[in-house]
N, C-alpha and C. Protein backbone atom coordinates (compact mmCIF):
# COMPACT_ATOMS: atom_id res chain seq x y z
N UNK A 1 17.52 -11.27 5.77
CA UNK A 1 17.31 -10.40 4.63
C UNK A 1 16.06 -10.84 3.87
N UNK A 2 15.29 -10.18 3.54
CA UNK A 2 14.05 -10.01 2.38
C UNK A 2 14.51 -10.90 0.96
N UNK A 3 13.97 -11.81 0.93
CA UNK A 3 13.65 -12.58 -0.42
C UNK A 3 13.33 -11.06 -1.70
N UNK A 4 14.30 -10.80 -2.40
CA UNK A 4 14.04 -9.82 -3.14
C UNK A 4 14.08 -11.17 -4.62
N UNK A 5 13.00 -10.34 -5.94
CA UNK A 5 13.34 -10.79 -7.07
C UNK A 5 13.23 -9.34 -7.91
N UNK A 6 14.23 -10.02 -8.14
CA UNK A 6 14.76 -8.15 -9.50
C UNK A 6 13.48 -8.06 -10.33
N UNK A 7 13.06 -8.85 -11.01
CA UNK A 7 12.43 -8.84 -12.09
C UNK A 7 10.71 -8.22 -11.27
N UNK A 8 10.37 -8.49 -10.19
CA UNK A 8 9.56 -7.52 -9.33
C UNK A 8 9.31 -6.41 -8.44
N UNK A 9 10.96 -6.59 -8.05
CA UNK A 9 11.14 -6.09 -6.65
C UNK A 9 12.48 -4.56 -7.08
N UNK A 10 12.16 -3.64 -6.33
CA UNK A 10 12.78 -2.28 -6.75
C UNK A 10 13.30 -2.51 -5.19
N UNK A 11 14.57 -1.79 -5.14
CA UNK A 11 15.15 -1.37 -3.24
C UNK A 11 15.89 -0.52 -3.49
N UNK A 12 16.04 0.18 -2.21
CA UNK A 12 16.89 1.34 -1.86
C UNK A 12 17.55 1.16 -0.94
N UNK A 13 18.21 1.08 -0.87
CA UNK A 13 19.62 1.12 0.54
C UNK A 13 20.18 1.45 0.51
N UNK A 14 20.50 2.44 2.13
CA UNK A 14 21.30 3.16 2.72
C UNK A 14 21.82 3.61 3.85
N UNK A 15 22.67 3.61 4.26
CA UNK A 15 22.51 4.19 5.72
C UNK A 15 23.33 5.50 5.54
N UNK A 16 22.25 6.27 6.71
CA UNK A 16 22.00 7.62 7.30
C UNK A 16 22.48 7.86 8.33
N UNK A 17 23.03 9.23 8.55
CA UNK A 17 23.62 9.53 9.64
C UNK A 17 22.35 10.46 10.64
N UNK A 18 21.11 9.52 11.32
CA UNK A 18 20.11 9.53 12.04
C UNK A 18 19.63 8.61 12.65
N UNK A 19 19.86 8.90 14.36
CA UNK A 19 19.85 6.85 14.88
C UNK A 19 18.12 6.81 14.43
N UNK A 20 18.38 5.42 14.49
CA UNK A 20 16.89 4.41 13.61
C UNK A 20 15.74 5.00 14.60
N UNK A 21 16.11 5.60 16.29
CA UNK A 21 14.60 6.01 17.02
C UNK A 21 13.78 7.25 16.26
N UNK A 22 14.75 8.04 15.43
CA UNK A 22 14.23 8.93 15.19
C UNK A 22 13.80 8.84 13.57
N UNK A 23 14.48 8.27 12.84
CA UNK A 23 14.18 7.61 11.56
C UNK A 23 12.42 6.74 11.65
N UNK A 24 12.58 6.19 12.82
CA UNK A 24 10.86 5.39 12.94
C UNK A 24 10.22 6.66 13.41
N UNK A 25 10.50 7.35 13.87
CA UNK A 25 9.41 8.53 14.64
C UNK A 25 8.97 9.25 13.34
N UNK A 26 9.89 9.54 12.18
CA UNK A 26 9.64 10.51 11.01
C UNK A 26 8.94 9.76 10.57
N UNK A 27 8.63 8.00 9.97
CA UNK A 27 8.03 7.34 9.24
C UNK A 27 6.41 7.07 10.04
N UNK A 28 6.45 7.36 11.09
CA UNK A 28 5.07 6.88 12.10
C UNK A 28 4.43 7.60 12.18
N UNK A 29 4.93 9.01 12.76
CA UNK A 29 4.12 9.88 13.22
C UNK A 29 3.31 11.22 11.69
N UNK A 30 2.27 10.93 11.74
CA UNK A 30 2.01 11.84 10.33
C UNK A 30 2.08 13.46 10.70
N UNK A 31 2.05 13.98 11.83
CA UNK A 31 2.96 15.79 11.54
C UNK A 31 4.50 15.58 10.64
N UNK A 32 4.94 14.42 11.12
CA UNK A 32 6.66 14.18 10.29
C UNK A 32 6.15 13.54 8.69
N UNK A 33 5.44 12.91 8.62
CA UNK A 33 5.68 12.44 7.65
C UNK A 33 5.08 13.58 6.15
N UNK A 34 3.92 13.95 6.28
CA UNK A 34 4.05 15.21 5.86
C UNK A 34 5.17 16.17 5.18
N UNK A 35 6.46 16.36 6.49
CA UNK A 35 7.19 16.99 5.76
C UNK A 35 8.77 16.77 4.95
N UNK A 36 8.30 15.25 5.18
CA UNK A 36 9.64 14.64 3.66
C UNK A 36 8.71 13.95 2.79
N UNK A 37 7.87 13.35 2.67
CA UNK A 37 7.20 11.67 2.47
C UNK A 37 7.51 12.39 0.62
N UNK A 38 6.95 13.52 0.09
CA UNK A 38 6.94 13.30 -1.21
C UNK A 38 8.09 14.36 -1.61
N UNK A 39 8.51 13.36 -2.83
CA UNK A 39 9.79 14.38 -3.33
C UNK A 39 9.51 16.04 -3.78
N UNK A 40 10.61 16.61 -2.97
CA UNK A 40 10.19 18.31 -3.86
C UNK A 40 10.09 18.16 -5.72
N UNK A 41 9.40 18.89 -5.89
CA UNK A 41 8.62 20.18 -5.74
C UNK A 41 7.03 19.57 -5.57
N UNK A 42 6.54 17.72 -5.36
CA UNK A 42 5.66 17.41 -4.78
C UNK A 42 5.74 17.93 -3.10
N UNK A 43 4.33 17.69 -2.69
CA UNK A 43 4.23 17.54 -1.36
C UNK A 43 3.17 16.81 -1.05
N UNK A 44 2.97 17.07 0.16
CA UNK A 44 2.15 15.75 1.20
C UNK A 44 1.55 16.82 2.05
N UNK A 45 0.16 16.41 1.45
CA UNK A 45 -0.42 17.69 2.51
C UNK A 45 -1.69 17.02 3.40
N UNK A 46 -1.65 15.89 3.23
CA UNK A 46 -1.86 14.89 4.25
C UNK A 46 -1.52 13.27 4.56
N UNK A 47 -1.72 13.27 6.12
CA UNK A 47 -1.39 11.76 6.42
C UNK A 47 -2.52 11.30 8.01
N UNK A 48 -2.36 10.00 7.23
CA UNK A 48 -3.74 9.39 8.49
C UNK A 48 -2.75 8.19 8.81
N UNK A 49 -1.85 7.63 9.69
CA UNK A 49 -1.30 6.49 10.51
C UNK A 49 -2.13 5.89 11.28
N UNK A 50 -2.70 4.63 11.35
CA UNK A 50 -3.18 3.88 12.73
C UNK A 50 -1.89 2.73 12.77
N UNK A 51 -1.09 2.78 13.20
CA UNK A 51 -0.54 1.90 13.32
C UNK A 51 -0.27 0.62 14.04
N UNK A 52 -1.22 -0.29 13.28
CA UNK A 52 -1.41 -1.66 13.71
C UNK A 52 -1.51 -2.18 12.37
N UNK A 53 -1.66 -4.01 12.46
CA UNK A 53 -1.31 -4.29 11.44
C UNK A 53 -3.13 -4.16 11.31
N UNK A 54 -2.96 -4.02 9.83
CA UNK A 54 -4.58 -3.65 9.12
C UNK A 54 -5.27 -2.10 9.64
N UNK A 55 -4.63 -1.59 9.92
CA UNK A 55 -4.35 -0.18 9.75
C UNK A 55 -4.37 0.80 9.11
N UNK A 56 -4.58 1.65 9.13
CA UNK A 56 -4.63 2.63 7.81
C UNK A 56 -3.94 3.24 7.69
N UNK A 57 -3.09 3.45 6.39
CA UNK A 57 -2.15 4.66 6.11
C UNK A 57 -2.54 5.15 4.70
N UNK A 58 -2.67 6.51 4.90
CA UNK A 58 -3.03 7.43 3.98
C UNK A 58 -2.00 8.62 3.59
N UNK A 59 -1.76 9.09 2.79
CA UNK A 59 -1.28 10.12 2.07
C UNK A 59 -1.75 10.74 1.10
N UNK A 60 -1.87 11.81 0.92
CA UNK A 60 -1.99 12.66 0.23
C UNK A 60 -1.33 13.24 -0.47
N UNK A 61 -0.62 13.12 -1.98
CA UNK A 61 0.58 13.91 -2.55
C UNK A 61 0.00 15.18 -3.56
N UNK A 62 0.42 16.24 -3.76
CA UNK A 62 0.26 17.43 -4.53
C UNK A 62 1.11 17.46 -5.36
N UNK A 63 0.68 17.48 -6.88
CA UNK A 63 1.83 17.87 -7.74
C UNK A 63 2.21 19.23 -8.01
N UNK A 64 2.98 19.58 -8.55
CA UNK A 64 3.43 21.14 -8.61
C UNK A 64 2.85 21.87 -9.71
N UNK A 65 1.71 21.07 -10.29
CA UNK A 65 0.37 22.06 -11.09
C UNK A 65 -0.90 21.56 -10.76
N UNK A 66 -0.75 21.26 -8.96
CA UNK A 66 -2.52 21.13 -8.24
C UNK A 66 -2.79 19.65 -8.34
N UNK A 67 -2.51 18.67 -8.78
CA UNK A 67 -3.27 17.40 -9.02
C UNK A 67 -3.29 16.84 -7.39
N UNK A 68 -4.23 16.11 -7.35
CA UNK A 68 -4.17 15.72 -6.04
C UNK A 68 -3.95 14.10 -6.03
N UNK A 69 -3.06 13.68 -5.33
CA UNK A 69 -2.94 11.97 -5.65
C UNK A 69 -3.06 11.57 -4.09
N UNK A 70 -4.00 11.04 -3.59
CA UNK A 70 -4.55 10.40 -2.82
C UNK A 70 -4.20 8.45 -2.64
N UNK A 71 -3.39 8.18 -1.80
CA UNK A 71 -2.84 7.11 -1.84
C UNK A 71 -3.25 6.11 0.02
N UNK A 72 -4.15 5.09 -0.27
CA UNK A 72 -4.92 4.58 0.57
C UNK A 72 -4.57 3.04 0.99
N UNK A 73 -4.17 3.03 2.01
CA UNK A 73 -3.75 1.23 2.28
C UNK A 73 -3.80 1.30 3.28
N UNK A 74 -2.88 -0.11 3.67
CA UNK A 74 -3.10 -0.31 5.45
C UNK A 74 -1.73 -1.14 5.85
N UNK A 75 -1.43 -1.21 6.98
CA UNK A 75 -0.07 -1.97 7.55
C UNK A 75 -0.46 -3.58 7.03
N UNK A 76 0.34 -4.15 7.26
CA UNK A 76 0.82 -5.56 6.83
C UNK A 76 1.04 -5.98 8.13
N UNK A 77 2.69 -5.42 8.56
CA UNK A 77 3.45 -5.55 9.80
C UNK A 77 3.91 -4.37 10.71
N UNK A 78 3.68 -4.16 12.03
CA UNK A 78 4.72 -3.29 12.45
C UNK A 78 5.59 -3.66 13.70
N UNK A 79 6.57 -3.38 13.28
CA UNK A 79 7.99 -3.68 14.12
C UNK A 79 9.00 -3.28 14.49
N UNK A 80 8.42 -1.58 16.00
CA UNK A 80 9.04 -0.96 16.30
C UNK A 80 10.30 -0.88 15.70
N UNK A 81 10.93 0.50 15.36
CA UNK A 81 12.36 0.48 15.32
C UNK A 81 12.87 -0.69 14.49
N UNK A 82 12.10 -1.54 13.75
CA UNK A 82 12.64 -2.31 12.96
C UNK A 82 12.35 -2.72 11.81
N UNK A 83 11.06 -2.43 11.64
CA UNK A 83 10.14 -2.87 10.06
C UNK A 83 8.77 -2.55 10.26
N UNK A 84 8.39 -1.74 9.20
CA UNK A 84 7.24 -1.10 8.65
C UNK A 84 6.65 -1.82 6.83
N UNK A 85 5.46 -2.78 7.13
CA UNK A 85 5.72 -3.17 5.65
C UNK A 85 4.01 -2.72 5.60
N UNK A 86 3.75 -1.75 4.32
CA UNK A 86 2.49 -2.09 3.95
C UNK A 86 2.16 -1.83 2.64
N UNK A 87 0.96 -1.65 2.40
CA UNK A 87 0.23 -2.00 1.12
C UNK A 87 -0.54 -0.96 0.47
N UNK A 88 -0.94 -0.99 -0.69
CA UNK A 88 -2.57 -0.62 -1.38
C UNK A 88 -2.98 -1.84 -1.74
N UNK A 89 -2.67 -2.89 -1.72
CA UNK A 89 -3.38 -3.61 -2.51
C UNK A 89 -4.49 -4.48 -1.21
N UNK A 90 -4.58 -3.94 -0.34
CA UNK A 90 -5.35 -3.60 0.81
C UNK A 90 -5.50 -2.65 1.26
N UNK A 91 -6.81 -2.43 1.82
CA UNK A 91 -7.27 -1.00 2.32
C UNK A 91 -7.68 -1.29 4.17
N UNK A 92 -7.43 -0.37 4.47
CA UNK A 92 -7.57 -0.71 6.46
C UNK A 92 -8.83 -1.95 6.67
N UNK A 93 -8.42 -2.42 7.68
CA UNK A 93 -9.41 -3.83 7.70
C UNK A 93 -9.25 -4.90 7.04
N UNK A 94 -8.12 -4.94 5.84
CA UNK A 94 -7.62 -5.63 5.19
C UNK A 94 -8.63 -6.14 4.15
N UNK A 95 -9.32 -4.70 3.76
CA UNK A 95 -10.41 -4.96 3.01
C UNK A 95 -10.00 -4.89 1.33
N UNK A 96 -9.84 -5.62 0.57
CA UNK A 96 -9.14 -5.57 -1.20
C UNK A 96 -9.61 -4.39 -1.55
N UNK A 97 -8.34 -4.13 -2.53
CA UNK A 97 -8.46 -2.78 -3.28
C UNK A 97 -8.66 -3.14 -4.30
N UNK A 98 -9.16 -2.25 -5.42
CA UNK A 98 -9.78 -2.14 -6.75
C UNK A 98 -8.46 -1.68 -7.11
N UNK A 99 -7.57 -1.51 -6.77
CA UNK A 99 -6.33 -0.67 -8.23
C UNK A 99 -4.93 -0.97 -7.23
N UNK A 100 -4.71 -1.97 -7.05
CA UNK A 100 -3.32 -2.57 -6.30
C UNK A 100 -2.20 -2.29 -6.69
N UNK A 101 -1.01 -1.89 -6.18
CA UNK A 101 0.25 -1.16 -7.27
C UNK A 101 1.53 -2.15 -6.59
N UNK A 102 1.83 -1.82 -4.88
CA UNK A 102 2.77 -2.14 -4.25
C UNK A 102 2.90 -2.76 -3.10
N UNK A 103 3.11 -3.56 -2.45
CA UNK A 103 3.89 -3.47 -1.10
C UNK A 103 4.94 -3.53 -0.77
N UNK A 104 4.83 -2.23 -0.02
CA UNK A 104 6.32 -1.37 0.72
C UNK A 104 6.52 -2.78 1.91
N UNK A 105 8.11 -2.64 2.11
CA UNK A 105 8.92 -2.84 3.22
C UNK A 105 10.04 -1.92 3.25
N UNK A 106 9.70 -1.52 4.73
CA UNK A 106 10.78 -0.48 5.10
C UNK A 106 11.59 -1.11 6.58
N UNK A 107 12.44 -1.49 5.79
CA UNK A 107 13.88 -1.99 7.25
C UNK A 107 14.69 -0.91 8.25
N UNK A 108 14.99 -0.80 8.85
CA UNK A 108 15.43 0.11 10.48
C UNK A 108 16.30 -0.63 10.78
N UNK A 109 17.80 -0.54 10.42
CA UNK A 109 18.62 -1.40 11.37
C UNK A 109 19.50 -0.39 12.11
N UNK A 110 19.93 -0.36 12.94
CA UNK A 110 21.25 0.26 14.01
C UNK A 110 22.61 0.10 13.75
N UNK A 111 23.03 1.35 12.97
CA UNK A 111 24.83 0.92 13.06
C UNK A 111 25.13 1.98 13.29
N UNK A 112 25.73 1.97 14.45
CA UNK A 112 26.57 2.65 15.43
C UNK A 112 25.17 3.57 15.96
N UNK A 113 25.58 4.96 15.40
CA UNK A 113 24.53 6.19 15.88
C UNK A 113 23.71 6.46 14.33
N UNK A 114 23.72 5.85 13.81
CA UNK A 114 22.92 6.14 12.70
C UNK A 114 22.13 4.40 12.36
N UNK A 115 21.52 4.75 11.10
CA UNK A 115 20.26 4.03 10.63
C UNK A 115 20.91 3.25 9.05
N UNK A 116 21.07 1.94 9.18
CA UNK A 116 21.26 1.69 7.77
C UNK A 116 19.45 1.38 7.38
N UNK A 117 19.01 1.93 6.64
CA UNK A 117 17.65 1.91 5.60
C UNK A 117 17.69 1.29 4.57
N UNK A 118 16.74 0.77 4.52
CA UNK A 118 16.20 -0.53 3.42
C UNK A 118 14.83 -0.11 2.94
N UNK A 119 14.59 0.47 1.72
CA UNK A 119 13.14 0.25 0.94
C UNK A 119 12.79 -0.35 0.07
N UNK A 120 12.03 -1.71 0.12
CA UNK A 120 11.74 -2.42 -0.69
C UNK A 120 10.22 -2.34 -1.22
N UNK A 121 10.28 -2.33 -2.62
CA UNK A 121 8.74 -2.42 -3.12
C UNK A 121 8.44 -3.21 -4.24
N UNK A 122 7.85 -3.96 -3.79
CA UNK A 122 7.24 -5.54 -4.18
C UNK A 122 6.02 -5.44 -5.29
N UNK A 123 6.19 -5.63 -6.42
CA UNK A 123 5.28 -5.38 -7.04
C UNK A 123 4.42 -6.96 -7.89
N UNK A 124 3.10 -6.59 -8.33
CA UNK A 124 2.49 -7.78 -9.06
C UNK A 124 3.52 -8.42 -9.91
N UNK A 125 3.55 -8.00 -10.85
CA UNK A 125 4.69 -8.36 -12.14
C UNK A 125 4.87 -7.49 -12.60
N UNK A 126 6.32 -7.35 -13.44
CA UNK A 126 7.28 -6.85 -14.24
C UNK A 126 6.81 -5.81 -14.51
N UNK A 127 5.53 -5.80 -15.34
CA UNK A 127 4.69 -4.02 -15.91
C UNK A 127 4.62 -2.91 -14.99
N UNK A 128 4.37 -3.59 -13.82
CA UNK A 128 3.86 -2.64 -12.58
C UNK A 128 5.63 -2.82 -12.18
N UNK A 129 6.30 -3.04 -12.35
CA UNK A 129 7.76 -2.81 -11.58
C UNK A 129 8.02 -1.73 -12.36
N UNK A 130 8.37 -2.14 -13.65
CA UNK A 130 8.79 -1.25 -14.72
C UNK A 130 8.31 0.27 -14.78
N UNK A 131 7.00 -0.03 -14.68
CA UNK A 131 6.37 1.42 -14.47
C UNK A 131 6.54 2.36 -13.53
N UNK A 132 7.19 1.63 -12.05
CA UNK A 132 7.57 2.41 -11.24
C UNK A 132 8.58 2.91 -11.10
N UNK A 133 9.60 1.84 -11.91
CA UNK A 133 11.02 2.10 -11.90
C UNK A 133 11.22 3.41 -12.92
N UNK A 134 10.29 3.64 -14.01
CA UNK A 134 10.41 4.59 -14.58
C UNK A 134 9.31 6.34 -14.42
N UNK A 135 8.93 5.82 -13.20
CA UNK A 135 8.56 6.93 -12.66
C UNK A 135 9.10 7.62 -11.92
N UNK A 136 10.49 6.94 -11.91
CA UNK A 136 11.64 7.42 -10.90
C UNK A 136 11.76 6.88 -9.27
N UNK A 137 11.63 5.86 -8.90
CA UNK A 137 11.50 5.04 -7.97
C UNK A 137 13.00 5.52 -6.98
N UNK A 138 13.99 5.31 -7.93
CA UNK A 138 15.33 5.68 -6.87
C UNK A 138 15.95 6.70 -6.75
N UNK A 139 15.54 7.66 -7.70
CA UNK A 139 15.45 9.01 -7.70
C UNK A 139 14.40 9.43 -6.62
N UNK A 140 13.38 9.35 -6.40
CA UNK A 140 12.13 9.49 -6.02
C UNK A 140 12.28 9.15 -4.42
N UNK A 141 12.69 7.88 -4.28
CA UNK A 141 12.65 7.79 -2.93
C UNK A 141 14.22 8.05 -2.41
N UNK A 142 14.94 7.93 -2.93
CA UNK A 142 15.98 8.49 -2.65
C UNK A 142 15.93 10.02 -2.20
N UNK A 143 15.28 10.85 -2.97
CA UNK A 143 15.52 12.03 -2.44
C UNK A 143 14.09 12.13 -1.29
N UNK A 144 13.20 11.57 -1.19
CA UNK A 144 12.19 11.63 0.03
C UNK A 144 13.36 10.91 1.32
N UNK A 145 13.82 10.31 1.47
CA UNK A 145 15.24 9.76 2.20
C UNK A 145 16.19 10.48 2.78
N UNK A 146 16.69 11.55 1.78
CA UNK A 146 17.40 12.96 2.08
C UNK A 146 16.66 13.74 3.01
N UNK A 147 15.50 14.05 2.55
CA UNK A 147 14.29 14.96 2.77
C UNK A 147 14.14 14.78 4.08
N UNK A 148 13.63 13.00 4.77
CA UNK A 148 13.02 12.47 5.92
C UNK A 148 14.78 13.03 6.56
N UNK A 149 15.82 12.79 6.53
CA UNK A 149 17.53 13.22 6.71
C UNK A 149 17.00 14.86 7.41
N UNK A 150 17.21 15.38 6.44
CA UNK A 150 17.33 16.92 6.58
C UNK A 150 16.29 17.23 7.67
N UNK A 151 14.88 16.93 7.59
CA UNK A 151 14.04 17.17 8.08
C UNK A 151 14.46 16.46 10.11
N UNK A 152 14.64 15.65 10.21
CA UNK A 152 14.81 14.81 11.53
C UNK A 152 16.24 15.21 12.32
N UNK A 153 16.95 16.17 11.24
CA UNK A 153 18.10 16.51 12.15
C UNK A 153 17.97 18.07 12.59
N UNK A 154 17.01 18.72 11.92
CA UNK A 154 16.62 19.77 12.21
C UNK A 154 15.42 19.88 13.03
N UNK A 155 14.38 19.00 13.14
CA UNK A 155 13.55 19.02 14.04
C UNK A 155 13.27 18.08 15.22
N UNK A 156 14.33 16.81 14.97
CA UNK A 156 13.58 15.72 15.80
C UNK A 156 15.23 15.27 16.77
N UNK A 157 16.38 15.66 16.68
CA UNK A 157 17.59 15.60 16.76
C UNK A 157 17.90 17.18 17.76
């Protein structure tokens, strides 16, 4: 298990009734990720994956009066079917970012025919936790969770 500290660290856990091959296929492949990654009535109207570590992952989120939020990092780790951890506070090449917020870890474990899920996000200190936690962090990814759900049993299942 992940060294979590409350006072930095936000998580989500759950398990889903979607085995973990197809749970990593929605998180990897950017045609899927696109269509859960941001909570309704946001969307994601783009994604760039290289998936290796120092890698690039990009998103693109739309708010529901046009803003465009453009979100730029790179892998950390990847571990088929088992862990996806990355960053902004690096940019692909593992080149430093000017405006650092998080690093994600996303866990994939196997129970039975479904996926118990783990999202952890690791932040500098407390301000930057706080701020996320009140931007709706478990609301937020919780329902992108549903979303990646709904979406993978209807298209990838």
């Amino acid at each position: 298990m992940e060294s979590i500290d409350p006072n930095l660290d936000l998580v989500l856990k759950r398990e889903v009734d979607v085995p973990v091959e197809l749970v990593w296929q929605a998180w990897t492949e950017p045609k899927h990720v696109v269509e859960w990654f941001t909570p309704a009535p946001w969307k994601t109207t783009d994604c760039r994956i290289n998936l290796v570590p120092g890698g690039e992952f990009f998103t693109n989120m739309l708010s529901p009066d046009g803003q465009s939020m453009p979100n730029l990092g790179c892998f950390l780790e990847v571990i088929p079917f088992q862990r996806l951890v990355f960053t902004d506070t690096l940019l692909p090449g593992y080149r430093p970012s000017a405006n650092p917020f998080m690093t994600a870890i996303i866990l994939f474990e196997k129970k039975g025919n479904g996926t118990l899920y783990t999202a952890i996000a690791k932040h500098k200190d407390s301000e930057t936790k706080s701020q996320h936690e009140s931007m709706g962090f478990t609301d937020g990814w919780g329902t992108a969770l549903d979303q990646l759900v709904t979406y993978a049993k209807k298209n990838l299942m």
